[in-house]
N, C-alpha and C. Protein backbone atom coordinates (compact mmCIF):
# COMPACT_ATOMS: atom_id res chain seq x y z
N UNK A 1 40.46 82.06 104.21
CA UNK A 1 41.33 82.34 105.34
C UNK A 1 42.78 82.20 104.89
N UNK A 2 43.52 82.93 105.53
CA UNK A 2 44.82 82.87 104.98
C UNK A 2 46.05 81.59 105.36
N UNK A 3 46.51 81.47 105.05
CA UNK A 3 47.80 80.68 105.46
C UNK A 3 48.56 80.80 106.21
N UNK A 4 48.53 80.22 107.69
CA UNK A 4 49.38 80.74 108.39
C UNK A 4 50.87 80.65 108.41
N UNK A 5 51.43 79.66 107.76
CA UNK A 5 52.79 79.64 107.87
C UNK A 5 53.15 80.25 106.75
N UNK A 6 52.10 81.18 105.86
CA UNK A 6 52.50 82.26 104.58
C UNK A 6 53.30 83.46 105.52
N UNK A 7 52.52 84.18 106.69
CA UNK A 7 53.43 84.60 107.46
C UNK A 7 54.89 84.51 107.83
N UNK A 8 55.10 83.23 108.15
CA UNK A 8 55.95 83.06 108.99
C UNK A 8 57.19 83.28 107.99
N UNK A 9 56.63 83.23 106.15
CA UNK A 9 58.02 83.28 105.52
C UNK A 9 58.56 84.83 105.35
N UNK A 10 57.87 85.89 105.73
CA UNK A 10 58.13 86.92 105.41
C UNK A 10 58.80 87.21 106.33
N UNK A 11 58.94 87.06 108.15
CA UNK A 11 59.42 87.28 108.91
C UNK A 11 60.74 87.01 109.13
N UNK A 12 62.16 87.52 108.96
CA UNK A 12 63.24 88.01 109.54
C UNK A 12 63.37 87.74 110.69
N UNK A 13 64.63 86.39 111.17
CA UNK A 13 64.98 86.09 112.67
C UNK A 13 66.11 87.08 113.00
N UNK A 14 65.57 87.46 114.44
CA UNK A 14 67.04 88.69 114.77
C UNK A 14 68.24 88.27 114.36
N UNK A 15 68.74 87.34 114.19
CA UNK A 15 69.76 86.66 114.53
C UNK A 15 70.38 86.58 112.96
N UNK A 16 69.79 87.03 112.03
CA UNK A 16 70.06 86.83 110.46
C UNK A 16 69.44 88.46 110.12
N UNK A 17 69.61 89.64 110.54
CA UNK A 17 69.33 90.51 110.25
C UNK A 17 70.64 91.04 110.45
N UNK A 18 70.55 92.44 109.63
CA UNK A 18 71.93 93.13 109.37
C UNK A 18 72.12 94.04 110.29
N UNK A 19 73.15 94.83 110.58
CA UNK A 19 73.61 95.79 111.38
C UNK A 19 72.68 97.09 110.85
N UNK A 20 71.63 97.37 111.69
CA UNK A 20 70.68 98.81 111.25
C UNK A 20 71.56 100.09 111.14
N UNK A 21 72.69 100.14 111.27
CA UNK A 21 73.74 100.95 111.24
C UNK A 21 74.67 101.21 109.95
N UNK A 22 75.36 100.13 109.65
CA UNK A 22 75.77 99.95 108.70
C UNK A 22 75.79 98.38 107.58
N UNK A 23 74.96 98.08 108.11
CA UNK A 23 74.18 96.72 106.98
C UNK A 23 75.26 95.53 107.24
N UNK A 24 76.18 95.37 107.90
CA UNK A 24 77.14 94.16 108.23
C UNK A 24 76.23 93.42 109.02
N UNK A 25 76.85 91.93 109.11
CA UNK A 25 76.13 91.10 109.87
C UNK A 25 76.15 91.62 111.16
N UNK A 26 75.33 91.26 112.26
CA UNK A 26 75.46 91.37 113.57
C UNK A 26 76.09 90.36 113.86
N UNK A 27 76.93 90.73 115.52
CA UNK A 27 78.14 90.04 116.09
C UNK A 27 77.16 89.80 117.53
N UNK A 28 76.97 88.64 118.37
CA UNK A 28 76.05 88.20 119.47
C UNK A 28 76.64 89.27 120.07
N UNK A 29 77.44 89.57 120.82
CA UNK A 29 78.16 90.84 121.94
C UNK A 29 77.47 91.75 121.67
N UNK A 30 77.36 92.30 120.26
CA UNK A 30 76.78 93.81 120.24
C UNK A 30 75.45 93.97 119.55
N UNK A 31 74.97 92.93 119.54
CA UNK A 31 73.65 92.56 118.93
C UNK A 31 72.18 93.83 119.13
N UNK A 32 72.10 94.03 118.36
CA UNK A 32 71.62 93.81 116.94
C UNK A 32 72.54 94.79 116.03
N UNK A 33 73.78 95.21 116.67
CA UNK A 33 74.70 96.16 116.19
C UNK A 33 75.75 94.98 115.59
N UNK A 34 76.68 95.54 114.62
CA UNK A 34 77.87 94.42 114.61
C UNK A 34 79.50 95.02 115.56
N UNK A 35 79.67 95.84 115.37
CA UNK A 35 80.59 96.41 116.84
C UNK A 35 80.01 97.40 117.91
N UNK A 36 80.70 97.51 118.57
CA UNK A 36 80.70 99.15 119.74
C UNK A 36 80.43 100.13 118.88
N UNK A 37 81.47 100.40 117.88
CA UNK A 37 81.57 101.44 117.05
C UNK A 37 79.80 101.95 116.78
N UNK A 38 79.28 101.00 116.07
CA UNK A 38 77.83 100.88 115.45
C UNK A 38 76.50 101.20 116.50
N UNK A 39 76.94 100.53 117.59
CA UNK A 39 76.56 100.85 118.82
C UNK A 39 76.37 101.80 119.43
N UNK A 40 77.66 102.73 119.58
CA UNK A 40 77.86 104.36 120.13
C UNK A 40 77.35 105.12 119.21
N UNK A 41 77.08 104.57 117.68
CA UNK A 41 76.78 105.90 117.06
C UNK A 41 75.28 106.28 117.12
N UNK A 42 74.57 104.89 117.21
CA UNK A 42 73.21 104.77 117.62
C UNK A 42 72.66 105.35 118.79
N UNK A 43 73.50 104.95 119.57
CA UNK A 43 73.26 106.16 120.85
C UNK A 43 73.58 107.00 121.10
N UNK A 44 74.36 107.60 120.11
CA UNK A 44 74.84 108.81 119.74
C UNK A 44 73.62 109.28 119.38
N UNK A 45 73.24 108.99 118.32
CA UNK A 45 72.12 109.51 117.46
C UNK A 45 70.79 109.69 118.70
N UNK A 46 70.51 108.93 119.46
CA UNK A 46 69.45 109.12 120.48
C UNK A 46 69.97 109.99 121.64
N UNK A 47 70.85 110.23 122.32
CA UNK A 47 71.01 110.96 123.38
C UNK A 47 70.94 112.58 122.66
N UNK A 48 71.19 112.78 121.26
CA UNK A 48 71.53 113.82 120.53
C UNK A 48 69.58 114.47 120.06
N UNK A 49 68.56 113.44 120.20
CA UNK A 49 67.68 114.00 119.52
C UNK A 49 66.87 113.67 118.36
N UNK A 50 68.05 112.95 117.42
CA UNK A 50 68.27 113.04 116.40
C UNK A 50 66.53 111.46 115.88
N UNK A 51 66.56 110.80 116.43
CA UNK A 51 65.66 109.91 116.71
C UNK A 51 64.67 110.44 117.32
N UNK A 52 63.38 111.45 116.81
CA UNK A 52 62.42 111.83 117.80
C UNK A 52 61.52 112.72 116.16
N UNK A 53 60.12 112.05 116.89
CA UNK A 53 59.00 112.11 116.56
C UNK A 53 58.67 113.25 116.02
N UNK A 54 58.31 113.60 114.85
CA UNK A 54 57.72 115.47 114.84
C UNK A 54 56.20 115.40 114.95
N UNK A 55 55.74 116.73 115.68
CA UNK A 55 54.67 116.79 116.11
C UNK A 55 54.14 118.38 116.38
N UNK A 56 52.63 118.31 115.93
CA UNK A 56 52.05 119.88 115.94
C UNK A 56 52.08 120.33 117.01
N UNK A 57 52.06 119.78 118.35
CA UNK A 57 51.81 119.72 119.94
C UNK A 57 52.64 120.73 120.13
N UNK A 58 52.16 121.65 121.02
CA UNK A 58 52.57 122.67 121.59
C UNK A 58 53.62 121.91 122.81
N UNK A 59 54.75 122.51 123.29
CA UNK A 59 55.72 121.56 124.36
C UNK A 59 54.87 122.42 125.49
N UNK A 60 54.71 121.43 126.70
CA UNK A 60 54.31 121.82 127.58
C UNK A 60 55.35 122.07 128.67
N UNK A 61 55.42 123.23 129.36
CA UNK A 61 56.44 123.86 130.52
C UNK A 61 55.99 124.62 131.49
N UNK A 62 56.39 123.89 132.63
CA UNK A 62 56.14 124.40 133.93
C UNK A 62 56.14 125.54 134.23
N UNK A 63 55.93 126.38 134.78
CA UNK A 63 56.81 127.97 135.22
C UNK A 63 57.54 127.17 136.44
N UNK A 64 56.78 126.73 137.58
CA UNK A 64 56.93 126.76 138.57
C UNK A 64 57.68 125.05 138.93
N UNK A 65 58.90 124.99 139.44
CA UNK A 65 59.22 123.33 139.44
C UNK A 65 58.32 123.21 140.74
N UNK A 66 58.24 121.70 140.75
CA UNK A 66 57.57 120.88 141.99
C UNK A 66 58.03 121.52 143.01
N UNK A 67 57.66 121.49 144.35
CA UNK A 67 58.10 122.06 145.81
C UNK A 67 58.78 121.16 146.21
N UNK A 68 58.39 119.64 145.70
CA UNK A 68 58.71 118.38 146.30
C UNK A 68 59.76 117.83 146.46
N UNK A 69 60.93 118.68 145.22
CA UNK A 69 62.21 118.21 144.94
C UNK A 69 63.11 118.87 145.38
């Protein structure tokens, strides 16, 4: 059986992890980002698309919208 606290050394506390943006420490305010800057670009990057899954799936589309709305 394995060791459980062998785990626990591999694991990374949020709080000592780098800016997924640009590798600087994180700042608590903009956490897990280290500024705004790092922040906006990340959600830059998601409102844009740019963060999304590829897939064989045909997109599925309505003809007709709901009546309901």
């Amino acid at each position: 059986m394995a060791d459980p606290g062998a785990a626990k050394n591999n694991v990374v506390p949020l709080k000592e992890r780098p800016c997924p943006q640009c590798g600087r420490p994180a700042v608590d305010r903009f956490r897990p980002f280290c500024s705004g800057r790092c922040a906006n670009a990340d959600l830059g990057r998601w409102l844009s698309g740019e963060y999304r899954i590829a897939t064989d799936e045909e997109a599925s589309v309505d003809e007709d919208p709901p009546e309901d709305l």
